[in-house]
C-alpha atoms as a PDB file:
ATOM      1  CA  UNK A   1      92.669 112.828 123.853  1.00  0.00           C
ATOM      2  CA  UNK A   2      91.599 110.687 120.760  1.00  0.00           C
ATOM      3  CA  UNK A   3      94.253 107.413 120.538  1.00  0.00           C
ATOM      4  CA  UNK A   4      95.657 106.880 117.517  1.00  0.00           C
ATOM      5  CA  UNK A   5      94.142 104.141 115.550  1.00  0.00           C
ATOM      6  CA  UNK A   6      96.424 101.251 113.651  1.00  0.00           C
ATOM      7  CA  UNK A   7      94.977  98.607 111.770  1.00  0.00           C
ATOM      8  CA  UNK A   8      97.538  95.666 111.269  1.00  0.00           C
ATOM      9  CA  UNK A   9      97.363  93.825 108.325  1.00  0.00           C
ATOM     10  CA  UNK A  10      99.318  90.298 108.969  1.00  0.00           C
ATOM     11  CA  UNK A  11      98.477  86.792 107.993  1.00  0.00           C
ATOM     12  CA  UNK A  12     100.708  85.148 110.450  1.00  0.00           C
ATOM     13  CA  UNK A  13      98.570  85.356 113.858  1.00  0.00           C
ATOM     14  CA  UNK A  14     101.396  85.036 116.015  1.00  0.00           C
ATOM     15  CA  UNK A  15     103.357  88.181 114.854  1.00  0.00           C
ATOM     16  CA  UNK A  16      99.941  89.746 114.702  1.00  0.00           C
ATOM     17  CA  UNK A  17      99.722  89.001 118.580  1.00  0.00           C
ATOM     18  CA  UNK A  18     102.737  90.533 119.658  1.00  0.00           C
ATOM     19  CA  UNK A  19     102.220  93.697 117.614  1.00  0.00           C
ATOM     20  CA  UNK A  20      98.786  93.630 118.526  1.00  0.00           C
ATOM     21  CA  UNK A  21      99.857  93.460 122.192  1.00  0.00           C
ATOM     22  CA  UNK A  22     102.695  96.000 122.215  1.00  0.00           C
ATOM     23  CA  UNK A  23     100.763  98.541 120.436  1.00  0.00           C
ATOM     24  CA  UNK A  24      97.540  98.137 123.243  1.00  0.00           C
ATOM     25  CA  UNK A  25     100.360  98.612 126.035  1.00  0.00           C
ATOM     26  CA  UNK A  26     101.423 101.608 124.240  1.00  0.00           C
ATOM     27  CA  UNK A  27      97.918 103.390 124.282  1.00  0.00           C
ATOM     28  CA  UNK A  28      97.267 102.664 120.557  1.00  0.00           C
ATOM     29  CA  UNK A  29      94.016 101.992 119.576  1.00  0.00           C
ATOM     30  CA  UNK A  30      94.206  98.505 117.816  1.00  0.00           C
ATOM     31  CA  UNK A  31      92.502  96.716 115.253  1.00  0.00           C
ATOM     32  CA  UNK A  32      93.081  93.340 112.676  1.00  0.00           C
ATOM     33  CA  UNK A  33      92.761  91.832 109.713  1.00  0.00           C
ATOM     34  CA  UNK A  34      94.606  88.513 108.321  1.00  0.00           C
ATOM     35  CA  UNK A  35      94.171  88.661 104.367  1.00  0.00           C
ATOM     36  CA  UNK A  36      93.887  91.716 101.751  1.00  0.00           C
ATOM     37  CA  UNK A  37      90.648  91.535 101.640  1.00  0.00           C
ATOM     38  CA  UNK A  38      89.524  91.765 104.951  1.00  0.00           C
ATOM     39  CA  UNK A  39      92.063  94.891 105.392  1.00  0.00           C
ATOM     40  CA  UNK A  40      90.644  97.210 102.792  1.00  0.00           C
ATOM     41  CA  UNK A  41      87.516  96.488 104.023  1.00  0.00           C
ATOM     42  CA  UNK A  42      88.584  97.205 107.326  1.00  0.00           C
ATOM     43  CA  UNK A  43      90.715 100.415 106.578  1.00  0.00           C
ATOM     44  CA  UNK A  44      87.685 101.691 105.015  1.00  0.00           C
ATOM     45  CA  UNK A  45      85.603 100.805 107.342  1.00  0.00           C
ATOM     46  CA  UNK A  46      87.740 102.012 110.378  1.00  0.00           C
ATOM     47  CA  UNK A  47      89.621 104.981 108.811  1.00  0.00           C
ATOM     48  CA  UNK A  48      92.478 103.886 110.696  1.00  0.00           C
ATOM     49  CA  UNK A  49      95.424 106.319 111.119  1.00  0.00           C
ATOM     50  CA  UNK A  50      98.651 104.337 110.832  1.00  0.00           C
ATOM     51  CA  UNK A  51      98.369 100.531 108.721  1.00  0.00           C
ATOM     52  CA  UNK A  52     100.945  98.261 109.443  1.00  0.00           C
ATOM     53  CA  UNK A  53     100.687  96.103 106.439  1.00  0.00           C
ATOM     54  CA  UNK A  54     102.287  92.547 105.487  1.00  0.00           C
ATOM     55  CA  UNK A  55     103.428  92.055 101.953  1.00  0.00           C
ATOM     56  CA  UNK A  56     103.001  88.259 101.839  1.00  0.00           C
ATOM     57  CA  UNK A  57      99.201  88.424 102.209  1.00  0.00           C
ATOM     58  CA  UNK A  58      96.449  85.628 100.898  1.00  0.00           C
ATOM     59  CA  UNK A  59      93.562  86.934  98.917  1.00  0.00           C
ATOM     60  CA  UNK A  60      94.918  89.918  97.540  1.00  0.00           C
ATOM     61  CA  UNK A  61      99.046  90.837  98.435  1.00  0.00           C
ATOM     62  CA  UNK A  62      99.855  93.409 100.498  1.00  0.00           C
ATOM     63  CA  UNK A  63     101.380  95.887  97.393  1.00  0.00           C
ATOM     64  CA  UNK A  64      97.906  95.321  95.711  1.00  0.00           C
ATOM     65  CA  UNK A  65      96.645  96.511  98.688  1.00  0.00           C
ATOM     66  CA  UNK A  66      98.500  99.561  99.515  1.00  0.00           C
ATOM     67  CA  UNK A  67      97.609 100.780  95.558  1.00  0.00           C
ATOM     68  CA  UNK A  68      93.919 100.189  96.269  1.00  0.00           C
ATOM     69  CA  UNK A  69      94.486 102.245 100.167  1.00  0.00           C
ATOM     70  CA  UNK A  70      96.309 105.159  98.290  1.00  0.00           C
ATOM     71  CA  UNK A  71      92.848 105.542  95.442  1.00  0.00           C
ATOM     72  CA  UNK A  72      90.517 105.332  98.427  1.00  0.00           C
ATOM     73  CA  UNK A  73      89.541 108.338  99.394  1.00  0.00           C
ATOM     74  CA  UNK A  74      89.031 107.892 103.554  1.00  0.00           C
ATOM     75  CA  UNK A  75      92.477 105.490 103.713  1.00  0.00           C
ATOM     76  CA  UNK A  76      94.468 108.116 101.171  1.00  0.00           C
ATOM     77  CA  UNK A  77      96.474 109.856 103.797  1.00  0.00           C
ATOM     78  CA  UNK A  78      97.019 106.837 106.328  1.00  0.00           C
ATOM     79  CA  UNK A  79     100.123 105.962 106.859  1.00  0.00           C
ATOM     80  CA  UNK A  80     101.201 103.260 105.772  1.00  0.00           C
ATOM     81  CA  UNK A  81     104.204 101.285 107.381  1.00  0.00           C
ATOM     82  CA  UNK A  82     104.926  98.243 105.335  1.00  0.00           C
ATOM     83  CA  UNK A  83     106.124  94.527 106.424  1.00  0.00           C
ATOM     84  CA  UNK A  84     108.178  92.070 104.663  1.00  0.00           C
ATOM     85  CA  UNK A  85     111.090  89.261 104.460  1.00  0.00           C
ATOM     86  CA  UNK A  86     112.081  90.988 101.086  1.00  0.00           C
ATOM     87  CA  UNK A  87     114.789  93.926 101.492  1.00  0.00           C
ATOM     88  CA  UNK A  88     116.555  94.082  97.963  1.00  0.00           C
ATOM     89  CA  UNK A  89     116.542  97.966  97.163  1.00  0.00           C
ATOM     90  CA  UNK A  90     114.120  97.358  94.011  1.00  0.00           C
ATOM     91  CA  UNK A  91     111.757  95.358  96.555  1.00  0.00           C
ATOM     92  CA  UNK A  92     111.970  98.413  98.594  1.00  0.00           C
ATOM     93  CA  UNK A  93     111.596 100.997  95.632  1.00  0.00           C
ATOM     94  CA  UNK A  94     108.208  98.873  94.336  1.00  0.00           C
ATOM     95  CA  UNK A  95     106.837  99.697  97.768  1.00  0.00           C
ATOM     96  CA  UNK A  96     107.572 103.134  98.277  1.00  0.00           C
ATOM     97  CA  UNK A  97     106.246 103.583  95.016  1.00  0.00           C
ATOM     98  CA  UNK A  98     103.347 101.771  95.561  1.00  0.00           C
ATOM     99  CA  UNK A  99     102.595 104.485  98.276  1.00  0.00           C
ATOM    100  CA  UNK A 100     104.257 102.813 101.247  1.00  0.00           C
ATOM    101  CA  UNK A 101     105.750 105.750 104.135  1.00  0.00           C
ATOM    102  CA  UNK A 102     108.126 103.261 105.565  1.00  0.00           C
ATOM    103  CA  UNK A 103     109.367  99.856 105.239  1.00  0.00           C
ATOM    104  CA  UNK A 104     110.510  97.393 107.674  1.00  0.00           C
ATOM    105  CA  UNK A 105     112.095  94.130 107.143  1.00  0.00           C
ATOM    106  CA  UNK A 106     111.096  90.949 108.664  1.00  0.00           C
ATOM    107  CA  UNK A 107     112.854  89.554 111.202  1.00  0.00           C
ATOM    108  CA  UNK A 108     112.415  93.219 112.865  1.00  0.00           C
ATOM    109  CA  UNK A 109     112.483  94.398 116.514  1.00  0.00           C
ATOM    110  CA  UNK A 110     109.343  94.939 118.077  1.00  0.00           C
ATOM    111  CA  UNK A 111     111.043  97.854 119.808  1.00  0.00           C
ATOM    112  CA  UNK A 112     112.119  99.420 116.423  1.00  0.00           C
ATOM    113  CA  UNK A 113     108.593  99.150 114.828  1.00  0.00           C
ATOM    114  CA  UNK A 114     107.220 100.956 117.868  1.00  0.00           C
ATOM    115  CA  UNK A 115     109.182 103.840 117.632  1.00  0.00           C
ATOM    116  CA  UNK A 116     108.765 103.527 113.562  1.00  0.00           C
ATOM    117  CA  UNK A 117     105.189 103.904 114.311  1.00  0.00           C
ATOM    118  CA  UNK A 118     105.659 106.581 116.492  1.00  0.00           C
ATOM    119  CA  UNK A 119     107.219 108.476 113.860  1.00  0.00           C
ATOM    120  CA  UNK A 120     104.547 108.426 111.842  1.00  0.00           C
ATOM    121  CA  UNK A 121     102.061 109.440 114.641  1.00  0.00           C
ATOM    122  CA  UNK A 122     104.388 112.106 115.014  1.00  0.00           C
ATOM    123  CA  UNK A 123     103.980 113.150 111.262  1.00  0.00           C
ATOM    124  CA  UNK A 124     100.744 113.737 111.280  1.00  0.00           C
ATOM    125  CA  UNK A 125     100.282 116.926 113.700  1.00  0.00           C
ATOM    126  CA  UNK A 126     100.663 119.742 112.300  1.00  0.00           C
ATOM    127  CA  UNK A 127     104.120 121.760 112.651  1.00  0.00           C
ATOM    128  CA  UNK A 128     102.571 124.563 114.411  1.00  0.00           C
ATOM    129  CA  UNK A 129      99.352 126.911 114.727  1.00  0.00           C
ATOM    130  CA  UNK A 130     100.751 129.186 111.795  1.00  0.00           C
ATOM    131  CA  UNK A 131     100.930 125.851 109.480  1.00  0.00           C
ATOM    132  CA  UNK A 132      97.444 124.892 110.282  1.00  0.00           C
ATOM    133  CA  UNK A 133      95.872 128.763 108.942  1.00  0.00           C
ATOM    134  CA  UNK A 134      97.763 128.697 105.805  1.00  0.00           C
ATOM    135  CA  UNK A 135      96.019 126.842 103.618  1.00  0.00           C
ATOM    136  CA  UNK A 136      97.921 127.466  99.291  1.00  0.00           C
ATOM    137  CA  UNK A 137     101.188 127.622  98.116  1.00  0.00           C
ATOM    138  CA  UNK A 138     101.172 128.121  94.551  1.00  0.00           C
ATOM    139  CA  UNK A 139     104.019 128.082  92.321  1.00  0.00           C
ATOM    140  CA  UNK A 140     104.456 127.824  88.752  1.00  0.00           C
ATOM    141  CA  UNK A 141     101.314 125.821  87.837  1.00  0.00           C
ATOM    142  CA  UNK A 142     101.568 123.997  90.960  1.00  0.00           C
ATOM    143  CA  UNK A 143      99.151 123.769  93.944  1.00  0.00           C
ATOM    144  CA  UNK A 144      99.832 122.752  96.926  1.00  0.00           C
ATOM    145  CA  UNK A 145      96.903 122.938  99.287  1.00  0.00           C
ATOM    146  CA  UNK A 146      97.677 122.487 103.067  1.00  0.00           C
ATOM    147  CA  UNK A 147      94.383 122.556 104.277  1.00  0.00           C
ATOM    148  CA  UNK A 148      93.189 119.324 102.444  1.00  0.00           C
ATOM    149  CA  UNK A 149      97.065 117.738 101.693  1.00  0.00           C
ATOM    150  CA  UNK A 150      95.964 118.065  98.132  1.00  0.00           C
ATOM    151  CA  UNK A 151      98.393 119.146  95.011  1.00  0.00           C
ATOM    152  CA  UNK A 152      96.555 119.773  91.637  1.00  0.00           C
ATOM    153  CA  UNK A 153      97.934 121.248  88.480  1.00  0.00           C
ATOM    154  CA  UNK A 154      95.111 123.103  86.116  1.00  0.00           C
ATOM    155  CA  UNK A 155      92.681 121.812  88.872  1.00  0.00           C
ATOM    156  CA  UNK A 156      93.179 118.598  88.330  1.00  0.00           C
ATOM    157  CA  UNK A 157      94.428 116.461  91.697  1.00  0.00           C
ATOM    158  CA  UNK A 158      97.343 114.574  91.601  1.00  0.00           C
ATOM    159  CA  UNK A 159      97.346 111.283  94.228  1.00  0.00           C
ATOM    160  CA  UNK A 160     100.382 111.179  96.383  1.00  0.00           C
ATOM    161  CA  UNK A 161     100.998 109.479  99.554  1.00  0.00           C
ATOM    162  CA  UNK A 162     102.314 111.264 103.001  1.00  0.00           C
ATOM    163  CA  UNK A 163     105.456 111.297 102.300  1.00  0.00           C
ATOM    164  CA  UNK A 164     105.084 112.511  98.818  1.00  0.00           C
ATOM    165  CA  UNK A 165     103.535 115.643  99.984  1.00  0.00           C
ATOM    166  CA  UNK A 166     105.498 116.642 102.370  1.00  0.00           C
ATOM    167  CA  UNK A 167     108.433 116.444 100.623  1.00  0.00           C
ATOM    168  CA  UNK A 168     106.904 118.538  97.906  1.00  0.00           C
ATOM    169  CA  UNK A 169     105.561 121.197 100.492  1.00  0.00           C
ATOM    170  CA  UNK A 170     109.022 121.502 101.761  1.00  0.00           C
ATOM    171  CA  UNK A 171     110.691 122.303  98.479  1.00  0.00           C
ATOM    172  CA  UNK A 172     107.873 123.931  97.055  1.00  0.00           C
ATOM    173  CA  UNK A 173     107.701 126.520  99.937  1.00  0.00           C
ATOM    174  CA  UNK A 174     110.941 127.474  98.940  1.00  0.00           C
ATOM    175  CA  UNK A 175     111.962 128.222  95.054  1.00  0.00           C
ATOM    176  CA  UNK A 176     115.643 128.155  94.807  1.00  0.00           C
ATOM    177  CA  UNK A 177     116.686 127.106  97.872  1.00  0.00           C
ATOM    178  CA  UNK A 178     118.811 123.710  97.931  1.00  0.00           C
ATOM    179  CA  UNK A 179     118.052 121.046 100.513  1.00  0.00           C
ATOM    180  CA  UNK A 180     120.585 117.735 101.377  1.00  0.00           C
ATOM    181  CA  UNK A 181     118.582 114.593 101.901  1.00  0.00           C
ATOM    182  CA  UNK A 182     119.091 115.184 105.284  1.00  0.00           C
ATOM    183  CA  UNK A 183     117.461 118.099 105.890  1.00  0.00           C
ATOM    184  CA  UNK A 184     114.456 116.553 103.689  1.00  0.00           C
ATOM    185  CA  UNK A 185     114.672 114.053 105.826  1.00  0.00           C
ATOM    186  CA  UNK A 186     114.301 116.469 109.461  1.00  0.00           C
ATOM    187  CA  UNK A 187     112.013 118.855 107.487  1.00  0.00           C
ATOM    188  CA  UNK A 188     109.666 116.777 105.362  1.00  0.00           C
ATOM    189  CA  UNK A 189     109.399 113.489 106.994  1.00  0.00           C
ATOM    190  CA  UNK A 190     110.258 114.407 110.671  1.00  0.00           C
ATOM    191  CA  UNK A 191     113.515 114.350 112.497  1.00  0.00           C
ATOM    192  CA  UNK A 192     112.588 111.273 113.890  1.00  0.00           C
ATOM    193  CA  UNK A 193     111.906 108.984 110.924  1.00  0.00           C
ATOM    194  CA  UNK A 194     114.200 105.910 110.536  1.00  0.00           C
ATOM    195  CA  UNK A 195     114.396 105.754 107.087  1.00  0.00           C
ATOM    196  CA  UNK A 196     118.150 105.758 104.982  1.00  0.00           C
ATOM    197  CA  UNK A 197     118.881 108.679 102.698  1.00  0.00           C
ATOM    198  CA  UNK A 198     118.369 106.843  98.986  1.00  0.00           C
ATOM    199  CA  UNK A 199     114.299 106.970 100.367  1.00  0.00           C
ATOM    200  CA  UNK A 200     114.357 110.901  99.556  1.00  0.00           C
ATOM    201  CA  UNK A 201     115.499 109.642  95.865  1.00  0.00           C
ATOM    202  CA  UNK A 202     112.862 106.969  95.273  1.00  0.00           C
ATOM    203  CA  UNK A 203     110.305 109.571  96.617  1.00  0.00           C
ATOM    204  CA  UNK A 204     111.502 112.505  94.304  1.00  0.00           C
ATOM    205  CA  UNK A 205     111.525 110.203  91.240  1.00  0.00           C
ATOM    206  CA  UNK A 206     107.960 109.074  91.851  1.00  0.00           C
ATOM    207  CA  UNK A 207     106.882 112.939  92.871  1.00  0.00           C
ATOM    208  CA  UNK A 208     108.407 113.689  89.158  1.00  0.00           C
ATOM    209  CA  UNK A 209     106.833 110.864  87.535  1.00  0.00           C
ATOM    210  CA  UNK A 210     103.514 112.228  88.624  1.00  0.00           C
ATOM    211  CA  UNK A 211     103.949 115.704  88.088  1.00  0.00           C
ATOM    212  CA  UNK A 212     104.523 115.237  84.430  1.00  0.00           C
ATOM    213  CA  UNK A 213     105.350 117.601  82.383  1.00  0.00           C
ATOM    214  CA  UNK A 214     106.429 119.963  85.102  1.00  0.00           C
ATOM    215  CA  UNK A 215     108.689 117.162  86.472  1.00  0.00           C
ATOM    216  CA  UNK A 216     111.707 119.428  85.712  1.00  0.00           C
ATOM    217  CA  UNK A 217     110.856 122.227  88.328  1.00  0.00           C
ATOM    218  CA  UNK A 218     112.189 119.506  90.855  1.00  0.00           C
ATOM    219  CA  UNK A 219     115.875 119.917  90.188  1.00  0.00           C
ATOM    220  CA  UNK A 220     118.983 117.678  91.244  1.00  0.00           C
ATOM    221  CA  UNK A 221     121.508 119.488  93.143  1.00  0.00           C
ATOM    222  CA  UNK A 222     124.941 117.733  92.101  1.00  0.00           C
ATOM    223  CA  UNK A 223     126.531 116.629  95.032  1.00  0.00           C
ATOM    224  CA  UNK A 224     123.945 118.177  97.429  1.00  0.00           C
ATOM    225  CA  UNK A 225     120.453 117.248  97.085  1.00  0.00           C
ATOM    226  CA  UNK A 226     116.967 118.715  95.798  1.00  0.00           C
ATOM    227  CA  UNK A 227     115.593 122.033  95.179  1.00  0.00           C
ATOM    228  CA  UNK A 228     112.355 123.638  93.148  1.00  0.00           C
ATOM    229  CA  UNK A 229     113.492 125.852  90.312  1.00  0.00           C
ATOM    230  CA  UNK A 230     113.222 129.350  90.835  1.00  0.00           C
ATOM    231  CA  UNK A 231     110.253 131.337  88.794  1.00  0.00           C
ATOM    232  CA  UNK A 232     112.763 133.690  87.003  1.00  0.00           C
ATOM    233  CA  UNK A 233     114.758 130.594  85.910  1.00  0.00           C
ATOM    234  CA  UNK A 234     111.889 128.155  84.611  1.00  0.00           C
ATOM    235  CA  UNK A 235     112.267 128.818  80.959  1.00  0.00           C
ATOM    236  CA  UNK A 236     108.794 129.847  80.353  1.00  0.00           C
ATOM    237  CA  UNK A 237     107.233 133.346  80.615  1.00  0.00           C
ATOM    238  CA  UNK A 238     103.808 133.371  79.023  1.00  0.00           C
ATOM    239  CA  UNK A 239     101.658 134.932  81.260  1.00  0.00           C
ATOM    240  CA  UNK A 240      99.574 132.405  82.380  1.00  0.00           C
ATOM    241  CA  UNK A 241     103.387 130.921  83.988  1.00  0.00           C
ATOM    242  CA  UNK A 242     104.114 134.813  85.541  1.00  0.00           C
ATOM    243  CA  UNK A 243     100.290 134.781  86.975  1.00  0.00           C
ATOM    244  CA  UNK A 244     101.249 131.260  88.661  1.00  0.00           C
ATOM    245  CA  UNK A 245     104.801 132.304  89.759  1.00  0.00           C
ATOM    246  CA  UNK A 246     105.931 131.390  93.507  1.00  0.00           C
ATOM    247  CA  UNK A 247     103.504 132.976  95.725  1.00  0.00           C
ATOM    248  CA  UNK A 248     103.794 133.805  99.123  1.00  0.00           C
ATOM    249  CA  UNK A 249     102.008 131.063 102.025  1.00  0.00           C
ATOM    250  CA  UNK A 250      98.647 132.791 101.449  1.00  0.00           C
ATOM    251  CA  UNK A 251      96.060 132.375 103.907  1.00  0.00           C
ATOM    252  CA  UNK A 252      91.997 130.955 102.619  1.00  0.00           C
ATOM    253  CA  UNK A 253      90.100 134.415 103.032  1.00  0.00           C
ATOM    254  CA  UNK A 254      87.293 132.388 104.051  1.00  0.00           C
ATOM    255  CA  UNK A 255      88.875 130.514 107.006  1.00  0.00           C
ATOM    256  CA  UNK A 256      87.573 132.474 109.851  1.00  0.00           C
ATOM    257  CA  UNK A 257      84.069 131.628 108.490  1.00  0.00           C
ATOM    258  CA  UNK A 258      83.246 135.221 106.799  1.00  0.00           C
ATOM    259  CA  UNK A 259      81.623 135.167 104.102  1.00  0.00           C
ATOM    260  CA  UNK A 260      82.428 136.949 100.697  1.00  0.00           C
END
């Protein structure tokens, strides 16, 4: 079996030694860097799978770095747990935003991160076998592709983090259908993941923010939660909007390898 890689990204070198330890004695497979710099070079280089990144970084900070991970194309879907001494909710906020999956704050347990990190290993198999051969939802302009963890609108791909897309796949997947932050938390980010409630909200705002225009198809649930607005109550029917309305999981013709 393949170990999971983690790059840590830490400019103190003695909290880079103990999480560098702990995650070798948990059968992680381990690498370093100790300024911005030297971690996009080596997230790029490595492709790790999980970054553990410092905020407080020399050279370039750590929420200039996660921006820059999130537009590279082979560190785009890492994910990205992020360290600092800072844990005011708008210091938080500017992180997820800036494409963080998690956020720790410093002093932290080593125990904690662990399992933190765990939860994002966890989050990146896939659910089942089914999950794996569906490969489009589309729904009202939207694409969400599976296959690649892209979502596009009028072919044109929109960049969001882990976290981001999975809470859009789960609402997506189901027009109409109201989900509490809790069961966005069990079904998008994995039962496991230690985050607090308010999380769901910073990551719908910035899923609406990017979505533009068709920001409103993300509705608030008073009292409840989230849910994606039905087709028959999205206020628009041109045709081009019935020809896009929800669609069942379809699967890629072309996935077995035949040819058309």
């Amino acid at each position: 079996m393949t170990k999971t890689k983690v790059l840590i990204i830490e400019d103190d070198h003695s909290l880079s030694d103990i999480l560098f330890y702990n995650l070798q004695k948990e059968g992680f497979n381990v690498f370093r860097a100790f300024d911005g710099r030297d971690g996009i070079e080596q997230a790029v280089l490595k492709q790790p799978d999980i970054i553990i990144l410092d905020l407080m970084l020399p050279r370039i900070s750590g929420m200039d770095v996660c921006r820059h991970l999130r537009k590279q194309k082979e560190t785009a879907k890492a994910g990205i747990l992020m360290l600092t001494a800072r844990g005011e909710d708008v210091d938080q906020i500017e992180g997820f935003s800036a494409g963080a999956d998690d956020y720790v704050v410093k002093p932290y347990s080593v125990r904690v991160l662990l399992e933190r990190v765990r939860a994002l290993q966890r989050r990146r198999k896939p659910a089942d076998e089914k999950s794996e051969r569906v490969q489009f939802i589309d729904c009202q302009g939207i694409r969400v592709d599976l296959r690649r963890h892209e979502v596009s609108i009028g072919g044109e791909a929109l960049e969001m983090t882990r976290s981001e897309f999975n809470l859009l796949r789960t609402l997506i997947a189901e027009p109409g259908r109201a989900f509490d932050r809790a069961e966005l938390i069990e079904s998008a980010l994995g039962e496991d993941t230690l985050v607090l409630e308010r999380t769901i909200d910073v990551h719908i705002r910035a899923i609406r923010r990017k979505l533009g225009d068709l920001a409103g198809l993300i509705e608030t649930v008073r009292g409840v939660g989230y849910r994606f607005k039905e087709p028959s109550t999205a206020g628009d029917t041109s045709s081009e909007a019935v020809n896009h309305d929800a669609q069942p999981l379809r699967e890629d013709p072309t996935a077995d390898g035949s040819a058309q």
